[in-house]
C-alpha atoms as a PDB file:
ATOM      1  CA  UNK A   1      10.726 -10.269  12.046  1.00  0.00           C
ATOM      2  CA  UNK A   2       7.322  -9.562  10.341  1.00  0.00           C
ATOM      3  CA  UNK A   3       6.866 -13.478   9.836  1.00  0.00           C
ATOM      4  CA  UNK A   4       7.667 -14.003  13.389  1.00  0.00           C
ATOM      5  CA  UNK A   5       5.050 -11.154  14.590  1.00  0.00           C
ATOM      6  CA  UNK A   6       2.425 -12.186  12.105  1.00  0.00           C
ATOM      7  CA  UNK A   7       2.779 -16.034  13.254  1.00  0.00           C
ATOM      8  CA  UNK A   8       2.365 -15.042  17.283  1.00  0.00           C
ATOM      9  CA  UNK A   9      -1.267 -13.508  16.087  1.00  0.00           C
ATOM     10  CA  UNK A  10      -0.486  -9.701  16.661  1.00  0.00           C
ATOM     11  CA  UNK A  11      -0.070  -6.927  13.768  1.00  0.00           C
ATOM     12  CA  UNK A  12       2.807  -6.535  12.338  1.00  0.00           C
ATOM     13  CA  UNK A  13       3.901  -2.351  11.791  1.00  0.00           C
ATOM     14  CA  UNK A  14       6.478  -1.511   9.629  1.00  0.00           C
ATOM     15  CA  UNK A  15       7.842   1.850   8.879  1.00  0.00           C
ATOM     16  CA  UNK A  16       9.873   2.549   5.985  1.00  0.00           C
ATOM     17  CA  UNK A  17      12.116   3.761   4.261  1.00  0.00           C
ATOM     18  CA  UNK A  18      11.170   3.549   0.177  1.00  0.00           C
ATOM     19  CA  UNK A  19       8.438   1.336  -0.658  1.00  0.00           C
ATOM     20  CA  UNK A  20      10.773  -1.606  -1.992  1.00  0.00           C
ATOM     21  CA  UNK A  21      10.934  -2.653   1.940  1.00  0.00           C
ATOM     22  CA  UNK A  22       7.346  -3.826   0.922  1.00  0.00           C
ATOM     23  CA  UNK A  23       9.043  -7.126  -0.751  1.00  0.00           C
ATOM     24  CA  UNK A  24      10.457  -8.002   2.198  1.00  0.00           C
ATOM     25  CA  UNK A  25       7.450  -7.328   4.579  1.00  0.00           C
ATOM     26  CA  UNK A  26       4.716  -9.008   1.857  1.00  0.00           C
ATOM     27  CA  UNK A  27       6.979 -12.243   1.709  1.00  0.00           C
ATOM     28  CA  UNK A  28       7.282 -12.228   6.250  1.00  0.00           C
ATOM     29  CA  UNK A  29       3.969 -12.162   6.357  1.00  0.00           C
ATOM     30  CA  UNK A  30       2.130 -14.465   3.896  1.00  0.00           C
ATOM     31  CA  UNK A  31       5.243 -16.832   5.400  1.00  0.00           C
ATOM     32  CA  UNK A  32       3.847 -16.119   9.279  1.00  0.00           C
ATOM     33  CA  UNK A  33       0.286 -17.247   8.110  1.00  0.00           C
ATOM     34  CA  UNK A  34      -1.088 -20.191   6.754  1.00  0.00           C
ATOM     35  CA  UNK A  35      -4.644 -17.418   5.607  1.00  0.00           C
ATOM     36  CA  UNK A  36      -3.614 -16.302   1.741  1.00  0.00           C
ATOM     37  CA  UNK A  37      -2.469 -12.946   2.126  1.00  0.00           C
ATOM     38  CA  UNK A  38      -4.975 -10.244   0.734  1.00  0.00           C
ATOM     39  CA  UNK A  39      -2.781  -6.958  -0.274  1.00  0.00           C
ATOM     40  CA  UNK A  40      -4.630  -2.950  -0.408  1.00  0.00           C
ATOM     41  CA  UNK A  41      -1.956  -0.588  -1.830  1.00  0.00           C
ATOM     42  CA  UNK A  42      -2.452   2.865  -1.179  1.00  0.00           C
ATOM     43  CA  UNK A  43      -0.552   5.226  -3.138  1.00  0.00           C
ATOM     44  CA  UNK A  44      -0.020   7.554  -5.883  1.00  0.00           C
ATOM     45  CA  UNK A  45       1.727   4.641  -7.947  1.00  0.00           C
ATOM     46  CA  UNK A  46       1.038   1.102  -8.623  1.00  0.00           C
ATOM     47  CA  UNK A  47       4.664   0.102  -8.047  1.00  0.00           C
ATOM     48  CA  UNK A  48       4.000  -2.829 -11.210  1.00  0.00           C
ATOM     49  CA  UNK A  49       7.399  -2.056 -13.132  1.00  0.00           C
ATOM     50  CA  UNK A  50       9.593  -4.723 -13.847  1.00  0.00           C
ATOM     51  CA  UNK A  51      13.664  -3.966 -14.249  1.00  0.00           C
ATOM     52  CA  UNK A  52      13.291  -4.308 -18.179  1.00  0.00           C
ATOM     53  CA  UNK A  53       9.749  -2.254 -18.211  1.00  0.00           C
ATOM     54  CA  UNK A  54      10.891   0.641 -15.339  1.00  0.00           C
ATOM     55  CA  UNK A  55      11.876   4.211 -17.169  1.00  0.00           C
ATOM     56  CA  UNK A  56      13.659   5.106 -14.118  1.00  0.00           C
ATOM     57  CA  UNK A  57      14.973   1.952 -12.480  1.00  0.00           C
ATOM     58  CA  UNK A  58      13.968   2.735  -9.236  1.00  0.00           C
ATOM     59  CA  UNK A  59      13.212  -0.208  -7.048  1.00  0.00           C
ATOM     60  CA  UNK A  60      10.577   1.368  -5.322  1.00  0.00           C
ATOM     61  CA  UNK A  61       8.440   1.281  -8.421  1.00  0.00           C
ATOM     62  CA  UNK A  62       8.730  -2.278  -8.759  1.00  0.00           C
ATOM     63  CA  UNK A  63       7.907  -4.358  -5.401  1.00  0.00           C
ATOM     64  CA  UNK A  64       4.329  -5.516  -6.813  1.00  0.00           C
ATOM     65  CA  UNK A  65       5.647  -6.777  -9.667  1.00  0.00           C
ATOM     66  CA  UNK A  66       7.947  -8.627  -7.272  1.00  0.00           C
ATOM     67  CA  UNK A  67       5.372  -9.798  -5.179  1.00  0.00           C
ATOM     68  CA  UNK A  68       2.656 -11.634  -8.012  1.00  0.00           C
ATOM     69  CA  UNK A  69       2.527 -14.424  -9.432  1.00  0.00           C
ATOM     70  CA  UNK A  70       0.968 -13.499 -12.399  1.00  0.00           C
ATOM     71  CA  UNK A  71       4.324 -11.657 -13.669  1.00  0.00           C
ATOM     72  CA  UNK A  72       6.606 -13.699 -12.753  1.00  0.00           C
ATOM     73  CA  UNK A  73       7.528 -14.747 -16.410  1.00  0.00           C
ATOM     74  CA  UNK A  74       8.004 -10.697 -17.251  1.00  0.00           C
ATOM     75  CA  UNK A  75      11.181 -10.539 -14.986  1.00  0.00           C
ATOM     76  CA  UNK A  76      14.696 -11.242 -16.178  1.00  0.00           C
ATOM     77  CA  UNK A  77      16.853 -13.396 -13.733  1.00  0.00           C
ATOM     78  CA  UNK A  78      18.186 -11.242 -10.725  1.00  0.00           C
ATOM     79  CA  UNK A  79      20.704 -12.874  -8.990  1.00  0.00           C
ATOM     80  CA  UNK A  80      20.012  -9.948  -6.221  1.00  0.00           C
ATOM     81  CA  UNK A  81      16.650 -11.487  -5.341  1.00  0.00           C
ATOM     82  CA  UNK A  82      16.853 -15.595  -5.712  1.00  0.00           C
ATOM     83  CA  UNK A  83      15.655 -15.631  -1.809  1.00  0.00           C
ATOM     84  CA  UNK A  84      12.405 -13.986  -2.929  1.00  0.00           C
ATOM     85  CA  UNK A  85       9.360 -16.025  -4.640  1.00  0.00           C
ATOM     86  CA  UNK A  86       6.065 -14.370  -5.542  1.00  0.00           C
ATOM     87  CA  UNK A  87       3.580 -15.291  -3.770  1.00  0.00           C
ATOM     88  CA  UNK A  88       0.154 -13.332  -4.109  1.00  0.00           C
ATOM     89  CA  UNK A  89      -2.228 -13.781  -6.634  1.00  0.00           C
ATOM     90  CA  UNK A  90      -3.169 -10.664  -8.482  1.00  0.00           C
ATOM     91  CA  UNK A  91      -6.696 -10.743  -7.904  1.00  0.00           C
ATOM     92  CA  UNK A  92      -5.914 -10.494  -4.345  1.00  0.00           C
ATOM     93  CA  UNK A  93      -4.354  -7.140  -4.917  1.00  0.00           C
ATOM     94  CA  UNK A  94      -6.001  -3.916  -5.040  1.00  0.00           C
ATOM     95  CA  UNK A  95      -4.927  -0.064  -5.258  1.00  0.00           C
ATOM     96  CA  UNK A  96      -6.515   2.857  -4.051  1.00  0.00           C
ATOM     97  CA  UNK A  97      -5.356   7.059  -5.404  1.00  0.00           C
ATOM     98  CA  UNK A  98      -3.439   6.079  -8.471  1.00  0.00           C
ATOM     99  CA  UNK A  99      -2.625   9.007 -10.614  1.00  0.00           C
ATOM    100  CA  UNK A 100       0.639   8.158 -11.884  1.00  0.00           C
ATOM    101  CA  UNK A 101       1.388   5.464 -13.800  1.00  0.00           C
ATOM    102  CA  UNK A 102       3.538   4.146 -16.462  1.00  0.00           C
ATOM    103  CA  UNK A 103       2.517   2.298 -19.673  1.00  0.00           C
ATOM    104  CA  UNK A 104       3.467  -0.847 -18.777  1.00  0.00           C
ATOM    105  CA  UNK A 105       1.572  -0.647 -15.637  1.00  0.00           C
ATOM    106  CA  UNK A 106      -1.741   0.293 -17.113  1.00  0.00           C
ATOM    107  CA  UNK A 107      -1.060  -2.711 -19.588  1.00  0.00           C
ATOM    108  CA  UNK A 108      -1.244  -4.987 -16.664  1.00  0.00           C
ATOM    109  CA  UNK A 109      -3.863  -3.527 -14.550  1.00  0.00           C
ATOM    110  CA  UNK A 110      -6.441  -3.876 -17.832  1.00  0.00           C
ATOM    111  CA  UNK A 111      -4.812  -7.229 -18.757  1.00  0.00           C
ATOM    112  CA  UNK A 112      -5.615  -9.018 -15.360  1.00  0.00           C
ATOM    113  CA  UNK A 113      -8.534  -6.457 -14.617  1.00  0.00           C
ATOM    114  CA  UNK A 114      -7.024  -5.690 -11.584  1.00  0.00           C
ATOM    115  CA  UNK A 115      -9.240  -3.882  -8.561  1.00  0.00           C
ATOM    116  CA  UNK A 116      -7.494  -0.289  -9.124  1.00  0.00           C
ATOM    117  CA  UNK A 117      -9.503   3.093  -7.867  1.00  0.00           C
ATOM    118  CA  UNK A 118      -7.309   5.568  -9.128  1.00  0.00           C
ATOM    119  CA  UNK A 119      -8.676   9.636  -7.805  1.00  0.00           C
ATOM    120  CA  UNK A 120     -10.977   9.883 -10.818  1.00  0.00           C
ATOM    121  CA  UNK A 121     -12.775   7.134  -8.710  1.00  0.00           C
ATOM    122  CA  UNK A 122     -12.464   8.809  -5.594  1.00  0.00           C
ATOM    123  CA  UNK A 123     -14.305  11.743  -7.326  1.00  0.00           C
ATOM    124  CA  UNK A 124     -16.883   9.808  -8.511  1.00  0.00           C
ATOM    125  CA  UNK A 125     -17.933   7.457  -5.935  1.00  0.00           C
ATOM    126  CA  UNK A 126     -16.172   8.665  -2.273  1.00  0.00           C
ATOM    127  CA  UNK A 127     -13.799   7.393  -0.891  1.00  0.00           C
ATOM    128  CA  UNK A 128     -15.911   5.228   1.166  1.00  0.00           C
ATOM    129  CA  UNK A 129     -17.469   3.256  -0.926  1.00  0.00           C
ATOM    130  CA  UNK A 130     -13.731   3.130  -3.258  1.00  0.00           C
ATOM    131  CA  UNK A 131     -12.191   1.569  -0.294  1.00  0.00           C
ATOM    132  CA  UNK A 132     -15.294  -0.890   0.146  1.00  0.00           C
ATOM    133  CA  UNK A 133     -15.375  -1.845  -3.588  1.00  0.00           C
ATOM    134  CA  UNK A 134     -11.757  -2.640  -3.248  1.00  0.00           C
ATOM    135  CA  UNK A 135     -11.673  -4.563  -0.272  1.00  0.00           C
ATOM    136  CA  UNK A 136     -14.556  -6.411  -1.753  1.00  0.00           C
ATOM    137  CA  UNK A 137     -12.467  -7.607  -4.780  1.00  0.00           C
ATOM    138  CA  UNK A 138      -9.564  -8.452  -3.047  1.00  0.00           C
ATOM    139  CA  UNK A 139     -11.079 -10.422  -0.276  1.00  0.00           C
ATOM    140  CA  UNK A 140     -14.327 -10.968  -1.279  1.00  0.00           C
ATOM    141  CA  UNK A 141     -15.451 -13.757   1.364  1.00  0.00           C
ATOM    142  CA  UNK A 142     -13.267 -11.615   4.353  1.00  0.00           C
ATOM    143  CA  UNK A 143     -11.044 -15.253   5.360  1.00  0.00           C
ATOM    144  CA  UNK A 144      -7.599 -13.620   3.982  1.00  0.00           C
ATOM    145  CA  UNK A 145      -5.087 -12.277   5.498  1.00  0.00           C
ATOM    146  CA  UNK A 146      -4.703  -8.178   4.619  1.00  0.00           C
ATOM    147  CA  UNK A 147      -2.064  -6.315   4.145  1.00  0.00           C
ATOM    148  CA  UNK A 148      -2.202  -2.940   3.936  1.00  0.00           C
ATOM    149  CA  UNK A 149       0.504  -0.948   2.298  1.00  0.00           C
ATOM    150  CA  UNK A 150       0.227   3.074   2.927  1.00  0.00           C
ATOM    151  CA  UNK A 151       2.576   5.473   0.613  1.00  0.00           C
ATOM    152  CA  UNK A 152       2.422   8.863   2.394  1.00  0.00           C
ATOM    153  CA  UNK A 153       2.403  10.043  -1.470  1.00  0.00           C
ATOM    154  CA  UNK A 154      -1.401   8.504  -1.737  1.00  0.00           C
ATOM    155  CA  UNK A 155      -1.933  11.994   0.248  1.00  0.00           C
ATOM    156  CA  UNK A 156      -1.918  15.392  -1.169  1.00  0.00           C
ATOM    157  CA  UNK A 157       1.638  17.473  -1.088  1.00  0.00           C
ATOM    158  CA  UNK A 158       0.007  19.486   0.913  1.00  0.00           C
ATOM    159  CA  UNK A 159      -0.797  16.737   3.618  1.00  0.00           C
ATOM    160  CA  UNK A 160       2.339  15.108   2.845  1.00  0.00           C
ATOM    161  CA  UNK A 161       5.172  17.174   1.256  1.00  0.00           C
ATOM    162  CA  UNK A 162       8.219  14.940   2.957  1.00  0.00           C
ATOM    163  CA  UNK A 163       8.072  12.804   0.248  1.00  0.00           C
ATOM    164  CA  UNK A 164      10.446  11.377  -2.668  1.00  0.00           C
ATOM    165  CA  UNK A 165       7.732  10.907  -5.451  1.00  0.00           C
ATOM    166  CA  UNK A 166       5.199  14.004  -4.592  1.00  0.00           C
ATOM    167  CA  UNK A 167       2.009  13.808  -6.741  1.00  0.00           C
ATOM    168  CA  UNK A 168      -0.515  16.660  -6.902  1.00  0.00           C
ATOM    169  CA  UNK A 169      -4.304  15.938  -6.594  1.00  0.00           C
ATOM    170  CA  UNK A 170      -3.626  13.225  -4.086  1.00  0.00           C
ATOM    171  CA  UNK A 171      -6.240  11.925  -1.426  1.00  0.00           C
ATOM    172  CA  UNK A 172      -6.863  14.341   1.916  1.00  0.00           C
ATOM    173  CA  UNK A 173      -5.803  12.988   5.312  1.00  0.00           C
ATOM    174  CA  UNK A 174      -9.358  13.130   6.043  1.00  0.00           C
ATOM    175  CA  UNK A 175      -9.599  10.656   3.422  1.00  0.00           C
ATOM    176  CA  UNK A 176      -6.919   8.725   4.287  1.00  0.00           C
ATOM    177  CA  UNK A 177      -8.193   8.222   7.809  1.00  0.00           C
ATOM    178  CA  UNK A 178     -11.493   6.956   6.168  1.00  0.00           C
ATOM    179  CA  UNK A 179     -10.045   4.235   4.446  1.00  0.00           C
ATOM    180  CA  UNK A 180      -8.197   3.384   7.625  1.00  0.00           C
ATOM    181  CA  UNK A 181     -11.545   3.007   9.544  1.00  0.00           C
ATOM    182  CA  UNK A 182     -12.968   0.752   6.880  1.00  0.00           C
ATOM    183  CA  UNK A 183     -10.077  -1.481   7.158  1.00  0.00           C
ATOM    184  CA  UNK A 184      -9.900  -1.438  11.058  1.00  0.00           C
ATOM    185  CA  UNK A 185     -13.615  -2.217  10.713  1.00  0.00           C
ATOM    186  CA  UNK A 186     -12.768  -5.348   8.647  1.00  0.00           C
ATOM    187  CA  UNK A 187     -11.013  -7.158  11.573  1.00  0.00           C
ATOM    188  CA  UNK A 188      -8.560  -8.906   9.058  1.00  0.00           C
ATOM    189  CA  UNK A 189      -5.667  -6.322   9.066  1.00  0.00           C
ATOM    190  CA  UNK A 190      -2.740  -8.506   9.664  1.00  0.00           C
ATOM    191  CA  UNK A 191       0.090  -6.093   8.670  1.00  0.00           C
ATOM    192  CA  UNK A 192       0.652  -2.757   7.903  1.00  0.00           C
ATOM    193  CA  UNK A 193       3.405  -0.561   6.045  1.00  0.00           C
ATOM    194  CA  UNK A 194       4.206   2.977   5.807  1.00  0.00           C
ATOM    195  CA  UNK A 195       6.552   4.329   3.791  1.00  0.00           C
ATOM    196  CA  UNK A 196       8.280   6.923   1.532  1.00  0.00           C
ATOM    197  CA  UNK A 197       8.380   9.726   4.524  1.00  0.00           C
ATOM    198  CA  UNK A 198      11.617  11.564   3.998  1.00  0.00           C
ATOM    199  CA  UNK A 199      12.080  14.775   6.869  1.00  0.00           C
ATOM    200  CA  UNK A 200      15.419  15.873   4.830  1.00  0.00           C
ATOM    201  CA  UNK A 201      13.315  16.939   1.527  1.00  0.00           C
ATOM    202  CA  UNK A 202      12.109  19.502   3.134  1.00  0.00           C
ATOM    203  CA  UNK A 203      12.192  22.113   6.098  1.00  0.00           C
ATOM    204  CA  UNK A 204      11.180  21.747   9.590  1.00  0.00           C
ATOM    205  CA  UNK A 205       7.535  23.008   9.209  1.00  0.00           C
ATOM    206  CA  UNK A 206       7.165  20.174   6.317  1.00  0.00           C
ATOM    207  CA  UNK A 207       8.896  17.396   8.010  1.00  0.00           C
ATOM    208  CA  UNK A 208       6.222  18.022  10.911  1.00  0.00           C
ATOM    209  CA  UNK A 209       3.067  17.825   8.450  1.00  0.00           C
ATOM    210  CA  UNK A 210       4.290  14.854   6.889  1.00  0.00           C
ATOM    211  CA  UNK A 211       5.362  12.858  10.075  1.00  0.00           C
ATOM    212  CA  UNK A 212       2.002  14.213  11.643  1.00  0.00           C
ATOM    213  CA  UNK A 213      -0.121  13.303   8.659  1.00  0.00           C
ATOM    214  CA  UNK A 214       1.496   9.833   9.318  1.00  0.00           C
ATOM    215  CA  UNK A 215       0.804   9.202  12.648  1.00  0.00           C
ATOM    216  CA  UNK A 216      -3.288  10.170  12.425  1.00  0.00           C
ATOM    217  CA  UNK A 217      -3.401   7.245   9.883  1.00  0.00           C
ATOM    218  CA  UNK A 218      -1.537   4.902  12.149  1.00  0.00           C
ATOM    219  CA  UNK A 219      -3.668   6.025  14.971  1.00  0.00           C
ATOM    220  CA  UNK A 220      -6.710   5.922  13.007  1.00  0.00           C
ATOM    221  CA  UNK A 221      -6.391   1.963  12.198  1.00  0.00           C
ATOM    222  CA  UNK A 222      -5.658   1.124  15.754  1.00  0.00           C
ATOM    223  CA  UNK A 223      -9.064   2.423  17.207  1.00  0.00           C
ATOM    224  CA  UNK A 224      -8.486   6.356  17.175  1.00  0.00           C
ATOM    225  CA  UNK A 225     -11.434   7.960  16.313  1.00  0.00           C
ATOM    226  CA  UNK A 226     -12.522  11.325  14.763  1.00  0.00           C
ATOM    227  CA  UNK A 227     -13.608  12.932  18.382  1.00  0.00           C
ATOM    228  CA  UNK A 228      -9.915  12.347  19.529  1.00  0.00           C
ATOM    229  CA  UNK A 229     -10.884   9.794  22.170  1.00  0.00           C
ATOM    230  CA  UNK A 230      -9.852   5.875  21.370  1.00  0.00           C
ATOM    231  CA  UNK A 231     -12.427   3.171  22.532  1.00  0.00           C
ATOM    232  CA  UNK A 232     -12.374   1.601  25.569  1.00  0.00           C
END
């Protein structure tokens, strides 16, 4: 479905659902365009584990690792996903609010200097000129194709507590809808996911601030502004 949407020239939305659904939506749409596909990851976690490398063994902490080429050699052979190639360079990925990570991830984000803005870099320089920086790296001349994949757990708990892998310290919605101008600004969006909101893990007043939270930063990339009016 995404390649088909992605191939017909409109934006492809997908809403998830853990963030392994990211394999599947990556591969449609760097499949619906002949561009190479540009990929901003916003979340708590860089999702770089491999199957040997993961201490948990979630999938959801291993799509990027899935998707580059770079590490394709680190995987063992899984049957489970012969219909998937890699096929993004690593260069052309980028992260924005890591503050979790696991040592095999930080081994390849300094190995392949990879363009990663973790909330110690939100601190220090804003989040505006984080999300520029990135964007910068990852499509420097602005021809690709972007992707943009949006973990609700980038966010605060407190913007975002309907969530399976909750990280404190996390980036405000106000934040969150900054980076989501900048990229609407760009004019190469191409496809967007967001994932990892789960109403059942918590009550009905969370569920609300999480699906809410959601729904300004899909708002906010299709033309919403901040004085609740969307241009004409």
């Amino acid at each position: 479905m995404v390649k088909e949407v992605v191939s017909s020239g409109r934006i492809a939305v997908n809403l998830g659902g853990d963030h392994s659904v990211a394999v599947g939506t990556v591969d449609g749409h760097s499949r619906g365009t002949d561009k190479r596909v540009s990929l901003l990851w916003v979340d708590a976690h860089a999702d770089l584990n491999t199957s040997s490398s993961s201490p948990s063994g979630n999938a959801h902490g291993m799509p990027v690792s899935l998707l580059v080429k770079e590490l394709e050699e680190d995987w063992p052979d899984t049957p489970a996903m012969e219909w998937q190639r890699p096929r993004l360079l690593i260069n052309n990925v980028g992260f924005i609010g890591l503050r979790d990570l696991d040592p095999y991830e930080r081994e390849v984000l300094k190995r392949f200097n990879v363009a990663a803005y973790g909330m110690e870099e939100v601190d220090r320089y804003g989040i505006v000129e984080v999300t520029k920086m990135a964007l910068n790296r990852i499509n420097p001349d602005g021809v690709n194709a972007l992707h943009l994949s949006f973990d609700v757990d980038s966010l605060d708990i407190h913007e975002a507590p309907c969530t399976g892998t909750p990280v404190r310290g996390g980036l405000s919605l106000r934040e969150a809808m900054q980076v989501m101008e900048i990229v609407r600004d760009t004019g190469t969006l191409s496809a967007l996911d967001v994932v990892e909101i789960n109403p059942l893990l918590g009550n009905d007043r969370q569920a609300e601030t999480t699906v809410r939270a959601a729904v300004h930063v899909i708002k906010t990339l299709f033309g919403r502004c901040r004085f609740d009016s969307a241009p004409s």
